[in-house]
Structures are given as structure tokens and as C-alpha cells.
C-alpha atoms as a PDB file:
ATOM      1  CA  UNK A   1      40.898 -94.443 111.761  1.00  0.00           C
ATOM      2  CA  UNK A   2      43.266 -94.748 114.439  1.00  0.00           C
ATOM      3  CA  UNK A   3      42.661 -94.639 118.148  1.00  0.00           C
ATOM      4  CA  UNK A   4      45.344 -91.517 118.391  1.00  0.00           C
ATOM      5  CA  UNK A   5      43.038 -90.271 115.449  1.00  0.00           C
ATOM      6  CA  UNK A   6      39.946 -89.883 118.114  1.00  0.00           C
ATOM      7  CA  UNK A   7      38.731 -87.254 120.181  1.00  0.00           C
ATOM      8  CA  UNK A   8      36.434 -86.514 122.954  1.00  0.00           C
ATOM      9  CA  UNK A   9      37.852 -88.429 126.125  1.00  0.00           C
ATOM     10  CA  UNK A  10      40.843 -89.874 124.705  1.00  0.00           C
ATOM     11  CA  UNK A  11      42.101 -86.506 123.534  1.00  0.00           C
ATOM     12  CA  UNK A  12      42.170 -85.279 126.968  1.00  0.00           C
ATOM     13  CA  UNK A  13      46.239 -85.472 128.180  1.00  0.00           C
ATOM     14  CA  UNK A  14      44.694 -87.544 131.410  1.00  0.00           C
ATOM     15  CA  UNK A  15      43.946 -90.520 128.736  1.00  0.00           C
ATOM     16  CA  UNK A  16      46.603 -93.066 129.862  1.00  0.00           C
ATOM     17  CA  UNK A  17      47.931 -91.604 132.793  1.00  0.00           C
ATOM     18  CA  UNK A  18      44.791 -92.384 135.981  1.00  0.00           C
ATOM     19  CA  UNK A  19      45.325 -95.037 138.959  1.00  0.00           C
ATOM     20  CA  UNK A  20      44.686 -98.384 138.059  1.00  0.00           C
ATOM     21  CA  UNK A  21      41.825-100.405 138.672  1.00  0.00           C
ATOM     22  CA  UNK A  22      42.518-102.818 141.533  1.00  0.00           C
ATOM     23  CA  UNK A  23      40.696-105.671 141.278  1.00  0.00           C
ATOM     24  CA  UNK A  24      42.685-107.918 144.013  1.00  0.00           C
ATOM     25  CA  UNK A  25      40.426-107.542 146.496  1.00  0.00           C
ATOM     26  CA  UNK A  26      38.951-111.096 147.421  1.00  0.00           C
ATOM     27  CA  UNK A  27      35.971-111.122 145.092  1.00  0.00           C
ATOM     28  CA  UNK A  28      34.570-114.062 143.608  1.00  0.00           C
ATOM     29  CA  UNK A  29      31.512-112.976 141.636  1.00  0.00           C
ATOM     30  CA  UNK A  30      31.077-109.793 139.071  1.00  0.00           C
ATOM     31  CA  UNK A  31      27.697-108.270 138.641  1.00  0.00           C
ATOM     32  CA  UNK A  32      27.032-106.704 135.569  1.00  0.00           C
ATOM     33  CA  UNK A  33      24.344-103.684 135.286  1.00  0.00           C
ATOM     34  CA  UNK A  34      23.146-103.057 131.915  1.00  0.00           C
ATOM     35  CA  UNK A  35      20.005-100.352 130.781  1.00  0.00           C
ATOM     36  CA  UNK A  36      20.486-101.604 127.174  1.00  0.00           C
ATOM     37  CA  UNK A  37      21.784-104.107 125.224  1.00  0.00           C
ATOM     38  CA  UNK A  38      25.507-102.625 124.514  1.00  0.00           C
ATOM     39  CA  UNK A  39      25.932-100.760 127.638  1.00  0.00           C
ATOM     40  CA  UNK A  40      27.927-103.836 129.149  1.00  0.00           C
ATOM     41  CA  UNK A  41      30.070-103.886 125.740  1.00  0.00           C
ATOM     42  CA  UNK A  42      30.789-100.020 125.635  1.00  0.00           C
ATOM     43  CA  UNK A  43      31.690 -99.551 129.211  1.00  0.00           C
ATOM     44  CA  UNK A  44      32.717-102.512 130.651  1.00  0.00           C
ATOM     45  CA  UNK A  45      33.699-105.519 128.094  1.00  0.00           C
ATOM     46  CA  UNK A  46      37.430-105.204 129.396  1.00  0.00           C
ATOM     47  CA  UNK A  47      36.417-105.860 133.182  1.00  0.00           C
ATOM     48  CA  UNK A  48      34.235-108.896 132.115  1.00  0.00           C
ATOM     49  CA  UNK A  49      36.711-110.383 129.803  1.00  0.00           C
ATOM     50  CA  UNK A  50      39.223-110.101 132.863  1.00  0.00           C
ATOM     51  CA  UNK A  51      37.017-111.517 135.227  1.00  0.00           C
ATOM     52  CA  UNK A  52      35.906-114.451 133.508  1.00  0.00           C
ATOM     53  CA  UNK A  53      39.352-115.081 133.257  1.00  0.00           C
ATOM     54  CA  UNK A  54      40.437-115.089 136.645  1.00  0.00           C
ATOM     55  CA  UNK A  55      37.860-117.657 137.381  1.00  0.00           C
ATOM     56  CA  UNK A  56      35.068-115.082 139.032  1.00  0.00           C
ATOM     57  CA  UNK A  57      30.963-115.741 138.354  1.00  0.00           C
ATOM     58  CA  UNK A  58      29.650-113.019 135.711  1.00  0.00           C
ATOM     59  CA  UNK A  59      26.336-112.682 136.222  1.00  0.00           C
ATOM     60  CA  UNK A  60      24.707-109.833 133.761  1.00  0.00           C
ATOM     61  CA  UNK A  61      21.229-108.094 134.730  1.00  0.00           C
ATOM     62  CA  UNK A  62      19.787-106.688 131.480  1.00  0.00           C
ATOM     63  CA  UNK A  63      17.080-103.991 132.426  1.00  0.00           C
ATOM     64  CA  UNK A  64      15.699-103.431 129.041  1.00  0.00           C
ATOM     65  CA  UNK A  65      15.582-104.390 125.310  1.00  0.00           C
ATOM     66  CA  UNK A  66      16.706-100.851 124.172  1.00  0.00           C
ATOM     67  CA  UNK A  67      13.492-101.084 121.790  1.00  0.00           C
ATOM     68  CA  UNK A  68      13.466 -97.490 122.111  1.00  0.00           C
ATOM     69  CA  UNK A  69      16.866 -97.073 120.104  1.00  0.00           C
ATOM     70  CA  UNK A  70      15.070 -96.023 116.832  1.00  0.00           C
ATOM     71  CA  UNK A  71      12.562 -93.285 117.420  1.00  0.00           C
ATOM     72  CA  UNK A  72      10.935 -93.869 113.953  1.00  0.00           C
ATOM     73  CA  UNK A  73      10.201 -97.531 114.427  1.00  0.00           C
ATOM     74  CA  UNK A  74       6.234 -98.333 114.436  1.00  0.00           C
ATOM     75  CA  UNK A  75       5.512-100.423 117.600  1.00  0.00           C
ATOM     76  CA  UNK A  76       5.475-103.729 115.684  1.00  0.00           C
ATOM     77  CA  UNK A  77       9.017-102.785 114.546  1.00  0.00           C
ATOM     78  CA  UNK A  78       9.663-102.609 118.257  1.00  0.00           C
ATOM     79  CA  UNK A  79       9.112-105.829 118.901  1.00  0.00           C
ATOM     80  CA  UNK A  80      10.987-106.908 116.255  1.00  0.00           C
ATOM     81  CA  UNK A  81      14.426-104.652 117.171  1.00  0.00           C
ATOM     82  CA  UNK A  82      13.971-105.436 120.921  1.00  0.00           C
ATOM     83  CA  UNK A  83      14.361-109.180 119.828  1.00  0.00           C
ATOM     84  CA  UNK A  84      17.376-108.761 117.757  1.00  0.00           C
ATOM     85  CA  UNK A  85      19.664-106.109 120.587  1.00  0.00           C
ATOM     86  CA  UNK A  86      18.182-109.384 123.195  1.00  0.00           C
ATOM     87  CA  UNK A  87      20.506-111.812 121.176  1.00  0.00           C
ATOM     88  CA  UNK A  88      22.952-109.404 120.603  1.00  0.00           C
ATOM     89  CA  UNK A  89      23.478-109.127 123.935  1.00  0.00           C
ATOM     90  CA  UNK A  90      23.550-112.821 124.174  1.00  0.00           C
ATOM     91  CA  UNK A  91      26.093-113.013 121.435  1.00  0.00           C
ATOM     92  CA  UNK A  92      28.076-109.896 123.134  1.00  0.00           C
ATOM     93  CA  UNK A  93      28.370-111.721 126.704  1.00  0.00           C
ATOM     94  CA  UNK A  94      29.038-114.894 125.048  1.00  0.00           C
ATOM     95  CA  UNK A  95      32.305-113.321 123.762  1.00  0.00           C
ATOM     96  CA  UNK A  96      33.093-111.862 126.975  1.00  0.00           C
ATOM     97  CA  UNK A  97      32.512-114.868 129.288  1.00  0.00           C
ATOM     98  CA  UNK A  98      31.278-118.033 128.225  1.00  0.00           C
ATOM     99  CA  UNK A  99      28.148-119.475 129.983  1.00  0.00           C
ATOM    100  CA  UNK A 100      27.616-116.243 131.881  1.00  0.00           C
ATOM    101  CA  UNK A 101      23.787-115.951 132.424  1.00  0.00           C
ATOM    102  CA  UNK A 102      22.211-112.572 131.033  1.00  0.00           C
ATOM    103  CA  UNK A 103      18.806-112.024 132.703  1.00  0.00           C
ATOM    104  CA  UNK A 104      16.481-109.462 131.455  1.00  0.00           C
ATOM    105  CA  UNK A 105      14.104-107.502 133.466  1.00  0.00           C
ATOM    106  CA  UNK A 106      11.555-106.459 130.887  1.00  0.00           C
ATOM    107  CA  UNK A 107      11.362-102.880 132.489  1.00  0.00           C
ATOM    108  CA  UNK A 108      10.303 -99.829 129.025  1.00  0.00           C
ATOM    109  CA  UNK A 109      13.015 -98.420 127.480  1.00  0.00           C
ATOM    110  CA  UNK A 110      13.533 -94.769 128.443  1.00  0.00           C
ATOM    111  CA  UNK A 111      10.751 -94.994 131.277  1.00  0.00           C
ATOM    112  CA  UNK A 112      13.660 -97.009 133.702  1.00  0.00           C
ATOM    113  CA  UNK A 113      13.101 -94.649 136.671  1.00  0.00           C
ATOM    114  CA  UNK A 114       9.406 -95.000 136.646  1.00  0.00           C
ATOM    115  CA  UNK A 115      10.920 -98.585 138.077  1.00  0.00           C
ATOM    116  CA  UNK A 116      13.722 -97.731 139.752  1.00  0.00           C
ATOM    117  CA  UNK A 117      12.711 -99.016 143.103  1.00  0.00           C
ATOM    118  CA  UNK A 118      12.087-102.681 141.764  1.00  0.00           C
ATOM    119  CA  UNK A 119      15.304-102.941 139.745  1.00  0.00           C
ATOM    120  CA  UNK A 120      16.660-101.885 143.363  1.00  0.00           C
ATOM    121  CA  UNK A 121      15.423-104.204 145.000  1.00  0.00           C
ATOM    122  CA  UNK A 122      15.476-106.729 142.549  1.00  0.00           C
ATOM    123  CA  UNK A 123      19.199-106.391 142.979  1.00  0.00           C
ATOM    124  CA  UNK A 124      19.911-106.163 146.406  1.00  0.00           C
ATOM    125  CA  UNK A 125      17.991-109.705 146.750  1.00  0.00           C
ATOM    126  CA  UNK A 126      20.391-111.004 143.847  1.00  0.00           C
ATOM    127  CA  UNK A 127      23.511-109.442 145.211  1.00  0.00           C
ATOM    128  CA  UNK A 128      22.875-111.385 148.918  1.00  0.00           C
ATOM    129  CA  UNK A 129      25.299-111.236 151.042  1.00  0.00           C
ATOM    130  CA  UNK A 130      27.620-109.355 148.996  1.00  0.00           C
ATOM    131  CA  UNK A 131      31.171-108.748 150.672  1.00  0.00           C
ATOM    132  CA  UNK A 132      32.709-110.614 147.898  1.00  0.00           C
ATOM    133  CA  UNK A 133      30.939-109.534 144.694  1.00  0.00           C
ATOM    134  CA  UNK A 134      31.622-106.437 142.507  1.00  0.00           C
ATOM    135  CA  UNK A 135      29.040-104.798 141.146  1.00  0.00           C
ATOM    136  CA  UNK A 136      29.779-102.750 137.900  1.00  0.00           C
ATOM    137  CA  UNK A 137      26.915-100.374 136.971  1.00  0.00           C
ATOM    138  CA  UNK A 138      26.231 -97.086 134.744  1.00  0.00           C
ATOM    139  CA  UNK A 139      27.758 -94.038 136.115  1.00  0.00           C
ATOM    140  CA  UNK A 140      25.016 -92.156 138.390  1.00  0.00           C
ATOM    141  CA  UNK A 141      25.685 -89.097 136.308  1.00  0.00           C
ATOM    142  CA  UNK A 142      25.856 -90.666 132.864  1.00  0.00           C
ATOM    143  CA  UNK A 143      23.903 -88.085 130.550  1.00  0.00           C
ATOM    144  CA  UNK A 144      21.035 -90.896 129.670  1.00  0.00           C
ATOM    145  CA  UNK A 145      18.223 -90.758 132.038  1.00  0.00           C
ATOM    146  CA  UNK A 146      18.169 -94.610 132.235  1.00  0.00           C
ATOM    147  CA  UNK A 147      21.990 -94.886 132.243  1.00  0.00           C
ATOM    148  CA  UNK A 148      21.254 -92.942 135.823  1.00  0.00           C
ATOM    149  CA  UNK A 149      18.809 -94.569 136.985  1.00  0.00           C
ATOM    150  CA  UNK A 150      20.349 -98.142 136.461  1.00  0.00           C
ATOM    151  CA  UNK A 151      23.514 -96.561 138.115  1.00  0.00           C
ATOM    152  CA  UNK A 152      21.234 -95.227 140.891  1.00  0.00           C
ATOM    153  CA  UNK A 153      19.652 -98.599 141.272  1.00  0.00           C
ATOM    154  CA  UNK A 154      22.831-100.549 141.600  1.00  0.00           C
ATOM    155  CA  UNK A 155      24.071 -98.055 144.004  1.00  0.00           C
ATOM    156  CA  UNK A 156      21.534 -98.460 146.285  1.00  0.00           C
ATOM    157  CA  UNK A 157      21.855-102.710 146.344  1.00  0.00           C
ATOM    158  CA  UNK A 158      25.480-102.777 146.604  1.00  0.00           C
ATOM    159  CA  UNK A 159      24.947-100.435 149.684  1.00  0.00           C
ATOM    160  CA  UNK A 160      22.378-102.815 151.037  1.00  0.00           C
ATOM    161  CA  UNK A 161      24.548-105.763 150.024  1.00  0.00           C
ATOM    162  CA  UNK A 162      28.393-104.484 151.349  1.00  0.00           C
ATOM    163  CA  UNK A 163      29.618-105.343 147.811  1.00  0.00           C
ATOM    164  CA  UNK A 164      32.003-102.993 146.382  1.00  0.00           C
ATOM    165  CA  UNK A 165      30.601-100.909 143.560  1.00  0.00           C
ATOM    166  CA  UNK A 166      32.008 -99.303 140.328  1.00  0.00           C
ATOM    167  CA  UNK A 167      30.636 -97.141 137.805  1.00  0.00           C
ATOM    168  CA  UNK A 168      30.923 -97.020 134.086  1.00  0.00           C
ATOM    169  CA  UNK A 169      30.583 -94.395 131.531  1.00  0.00           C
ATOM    170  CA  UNK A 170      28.813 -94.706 128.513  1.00  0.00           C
ATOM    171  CA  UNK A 171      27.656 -91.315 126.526  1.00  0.00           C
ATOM    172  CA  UNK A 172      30.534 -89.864 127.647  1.00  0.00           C
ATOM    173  CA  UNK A 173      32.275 -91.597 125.075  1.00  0.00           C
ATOM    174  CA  UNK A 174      30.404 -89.445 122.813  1.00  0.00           C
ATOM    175  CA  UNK A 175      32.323 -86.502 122.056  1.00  0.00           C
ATOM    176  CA  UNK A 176      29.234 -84.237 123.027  1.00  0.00           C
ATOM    177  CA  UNK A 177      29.435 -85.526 126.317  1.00  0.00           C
ATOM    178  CA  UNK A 178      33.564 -85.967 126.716  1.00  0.00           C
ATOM    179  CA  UNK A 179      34.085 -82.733 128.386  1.00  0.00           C
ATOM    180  CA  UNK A 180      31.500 -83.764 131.562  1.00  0.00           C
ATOM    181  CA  UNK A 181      34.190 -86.215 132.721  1.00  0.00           C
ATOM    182  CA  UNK A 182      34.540 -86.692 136.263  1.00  0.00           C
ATOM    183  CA  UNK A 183      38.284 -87.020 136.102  1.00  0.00           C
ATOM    184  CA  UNK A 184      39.293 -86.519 139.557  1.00  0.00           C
ATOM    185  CA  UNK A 185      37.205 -89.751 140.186  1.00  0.00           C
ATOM    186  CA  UNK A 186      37.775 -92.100 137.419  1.00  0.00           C
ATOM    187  CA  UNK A 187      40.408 -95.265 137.494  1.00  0.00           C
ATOM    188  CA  UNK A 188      41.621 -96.910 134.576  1.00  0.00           C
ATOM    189  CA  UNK A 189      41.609-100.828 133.747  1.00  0.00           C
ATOM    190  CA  UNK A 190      44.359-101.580 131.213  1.00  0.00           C
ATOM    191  CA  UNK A 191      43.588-103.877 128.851  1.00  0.00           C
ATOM    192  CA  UNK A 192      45.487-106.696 127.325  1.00  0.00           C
ATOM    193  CA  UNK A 193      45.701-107.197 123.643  1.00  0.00           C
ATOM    194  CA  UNK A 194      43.520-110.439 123.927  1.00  0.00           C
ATOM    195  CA  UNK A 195      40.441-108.289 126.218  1.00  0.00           C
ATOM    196  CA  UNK A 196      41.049-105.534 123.514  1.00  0.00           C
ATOM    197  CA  UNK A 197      40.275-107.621 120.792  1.00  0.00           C
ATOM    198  CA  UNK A 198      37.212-109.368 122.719  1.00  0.00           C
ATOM    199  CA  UNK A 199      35.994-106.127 123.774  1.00  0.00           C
ATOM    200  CA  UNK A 200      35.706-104.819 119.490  1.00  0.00           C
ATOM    201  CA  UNK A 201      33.611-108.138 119.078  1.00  0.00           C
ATOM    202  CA  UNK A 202      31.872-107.560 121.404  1.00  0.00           C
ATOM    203  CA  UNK A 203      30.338-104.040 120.321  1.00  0.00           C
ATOM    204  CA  UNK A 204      30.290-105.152 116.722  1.00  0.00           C
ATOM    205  CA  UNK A 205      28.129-108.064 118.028  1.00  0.00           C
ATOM    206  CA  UNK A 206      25.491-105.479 118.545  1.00  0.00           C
ATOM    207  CA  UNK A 207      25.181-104.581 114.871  1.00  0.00           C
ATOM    208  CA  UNK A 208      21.576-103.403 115.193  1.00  0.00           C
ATOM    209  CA  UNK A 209      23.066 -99.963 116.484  1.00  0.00           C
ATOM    210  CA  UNK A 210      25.700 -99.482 113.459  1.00  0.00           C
ATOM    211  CA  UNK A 211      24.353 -97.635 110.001  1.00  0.00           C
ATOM    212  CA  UNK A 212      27.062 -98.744 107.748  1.00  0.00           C
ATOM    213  CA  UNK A 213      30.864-100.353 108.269  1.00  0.00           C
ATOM    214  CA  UNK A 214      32.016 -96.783 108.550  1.00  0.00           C
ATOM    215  CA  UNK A 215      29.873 -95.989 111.395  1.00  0.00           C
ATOM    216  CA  UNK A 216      31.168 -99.232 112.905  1.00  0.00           C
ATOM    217  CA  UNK A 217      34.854 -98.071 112.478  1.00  0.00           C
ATOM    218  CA  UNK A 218      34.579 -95.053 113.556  1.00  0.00           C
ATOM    219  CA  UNK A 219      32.519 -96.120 116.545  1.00  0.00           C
ATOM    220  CA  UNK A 220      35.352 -98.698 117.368  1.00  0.00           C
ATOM    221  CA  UNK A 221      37.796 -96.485 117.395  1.00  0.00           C
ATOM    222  CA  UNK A 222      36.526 -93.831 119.938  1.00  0.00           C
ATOM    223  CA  UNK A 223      35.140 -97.248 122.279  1.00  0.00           C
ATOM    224  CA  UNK A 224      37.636 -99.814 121.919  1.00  0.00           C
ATOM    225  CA  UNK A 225      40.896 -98.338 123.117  1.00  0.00           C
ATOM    226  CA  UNK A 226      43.876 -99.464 124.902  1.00  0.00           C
ATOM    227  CA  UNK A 227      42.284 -98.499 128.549  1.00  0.00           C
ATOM    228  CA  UNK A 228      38.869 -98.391 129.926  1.00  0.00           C
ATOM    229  CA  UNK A 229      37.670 -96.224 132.554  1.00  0.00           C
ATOM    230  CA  UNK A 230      35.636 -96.450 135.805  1.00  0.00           C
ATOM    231  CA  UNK A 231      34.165 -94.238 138.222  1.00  0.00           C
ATOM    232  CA  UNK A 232      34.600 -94.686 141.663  1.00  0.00           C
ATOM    233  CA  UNK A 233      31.781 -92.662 143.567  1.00  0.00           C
ATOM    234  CA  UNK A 234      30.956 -92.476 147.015  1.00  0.00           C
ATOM    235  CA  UNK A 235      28.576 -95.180 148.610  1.00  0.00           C
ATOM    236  CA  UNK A 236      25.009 -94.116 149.351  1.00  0.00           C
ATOM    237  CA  UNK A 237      24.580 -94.698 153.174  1.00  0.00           C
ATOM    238  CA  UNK A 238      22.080 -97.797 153.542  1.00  0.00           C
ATOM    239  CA  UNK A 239      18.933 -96.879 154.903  1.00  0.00           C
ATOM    240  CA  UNK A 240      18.099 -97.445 158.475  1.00  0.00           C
ATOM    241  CA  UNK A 241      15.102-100.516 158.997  1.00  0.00           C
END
């Protein structure tokens, strides 16, 4: 299958044609905001590639093991698939940018907003002063309650930091979800033939999440295209001490 073959978001005529994602803007040091192991792969493996690249810190912030994936698992089977997407992850990053830490919060997958505070400030005292970092988090209104509340968290610390924020999607790839698109506020990163390539490895590193080779292609094929997207959303205003 083909990426012209796909549908949901890349059937839409904007596919191809939104501003570009300028990333010129003086920063040294990319923060990563992940829910789940794969979240970093699926919406933002491009940016990371590129970054690492130019010679900017990646620093990833993994908030849970996605143990939750499975909804049949027993709890001992938990344990078991939380281990494996942890060193997927690893594995994922490690294609994306060498040596870049991943640090994992330990928060319950599905239950992130019961936490959402802590991850915020969790954040905010990693981010520091944060004129020159970019912070690249879940959209706010991805359709995964944890997705939001990640997005949400990160919003809030980049706020309280002054670093610049963007916002990825990640079920909206998901043809169910294609059509809640906030087009009118999404920029595009173009990707080169090298990040493309990483960026496939990178979401076939997490192999947990694929049934069969055909699941994998398919999957590919709607995440791995030849541009990814961002969100650019409005700031929350910091609040007053």
C-alpha cells in the first residue's frame, strides 16, 4: 500500500499544501512529551530526527508504559507488556537521536489526568528557564483522554517556562478521527528521505502494538508520509503568584 493509497488526513486536498514549520528560531534544546510509548514515533519522529541533527539536546519525558494498550491482558501480563513498549521506546528514540535520555514518569495508563498537576509541574521545573527550548507535546484536543492531558500538561510548563510550544496529533491519524482536524491551525514539517526512513523504524520499533506484518504496512503507510503535521495553539496565560 501506497501513501497516495491512504485516507483519513492525507486524503484531505490540504495534505501537502500548509505553512512550514519554522524551526530557526534560536533554540538549543527539544523537549519531547510522550503519554505512551509510540506517541513520540507517530507524531513527532520527523522533528526529533531533525533536531538531533542540527546539533539541539532531545530530551524525551515518557509519562506512562501504555500497559493499558491491551484491555484483555491479566495484570501480570501488564507488567510484562509495560516492560516490552519501555524498551521499545528506548529502541524508538535510539533511532531518532542517539544518546537522547528517555525518562519515564511511572504515572497509570489511562488515569493521566488524575496526575496532571505533577506531570505539570514536573515539567516546568525540567523546562527551567526555557526561552530557548521547544517543547513538542500531544495536541490539547487529541481524542485520547491522556493524549489531552499530556498536551494540557506541557502547555501549562512551557507557559511557565517562555519556551515555545507545539502540538502533535496522534489519533487523528486514525481515519475515525481524520475529519476533527484543526486545519486552520496546523503547520507542516517536511521531511527528508533520510528522517522518512528513520521515522518507519522508528514506529516498527514498537512492534508490541502491530498484530501481523499487514497491520504494520498498513499502519506505515497512513503514519509515515512525506510531511508531518503540528498544531500551533494559543499559549495558556501563566498564572499570576
Amino acid at each position: 500500500m501506497s501513501v497516495n493509497e491512504v485516507g483519513g488526513l492525507q486524503a484531505d486536498p490540504r495534505w501537502g499544501r500548509l505553512p512550514d514549520l519554522e524551526l530557526d528560531g534560536g533554540y538549543d534544546r527539544l523537549v519531547v512529551v510522550a503519554a505512551h510509548p509510540d506517541d513520540e514515533s507517530i507524531g513527532a519522529a520527523g522533528l526529533i530526527a531533525r533536531a538531533h541533527d542540527r546539533g539541539m539536546q532531545v530530551y524525551v519525558a515518557l509519562l506512562t508504559a501504555g500497559e493499558a494498550a491491551d484491555p484483555t491482558v491479566t495484570d501480570g501480563s501488564r507488567h510484562a507488556l509495560a516492560r516490552m513498549r519501555l524498551a521499545e521506546m528506548e529502541e524508538a528514540v535510539g533511532v531518532l537521536a542517539p544518546g537522547a535520555p528517555v525518562v519515564f514518569l511511572g504515572a497509570q495508563d489511562g488515569h493521566l489526568d488524575e496526575c496532571e498537576p505533577h506531570v505539570a509541574a514536573y515539567l516546568t521545573e525540567t523546562l527551567g528557564q526555557g526561552s530557548r527550548t521547544l517543547v513538542a507535546a500531544p495536541w490539547r484536543e487529541d481524542p485520547h483522554p491522556d493524549h489531552r492531558s499530556a498536551g494540557r500538561a506541557a502547555a501549562t510548563a512551557a507557559a511557565a517556562a517562555g519556551a515555545r510550544l507545539i502540538e502533535f496529533p496522534v489519533r487523528l491519524w486514525l481515519d475515525t478521527h481524520a475529519g476533527e482536524a484543526p486545519w486552520d491551525r496546523m503547520v507542516q514539517l517536511a521531511l527528508t528521505d533520510a528522517e522518512r526512513d528513520r521515522k518507519v523504524a522508528a514506529i516498527a520499533a514498537h512492534a508490541s502494538q502491530f498484530r501481523s506484518p499487514e497491520v504494520l504496512r498498513t499502519r506505515l503507510a497512513h503514519l509515515a508520509g512525506s510531511v508531518e503535521l503540528h498544531v500551533l495553539e494559543p499559549a495558556p496565560v501563566p498564572a499570576q503568584s
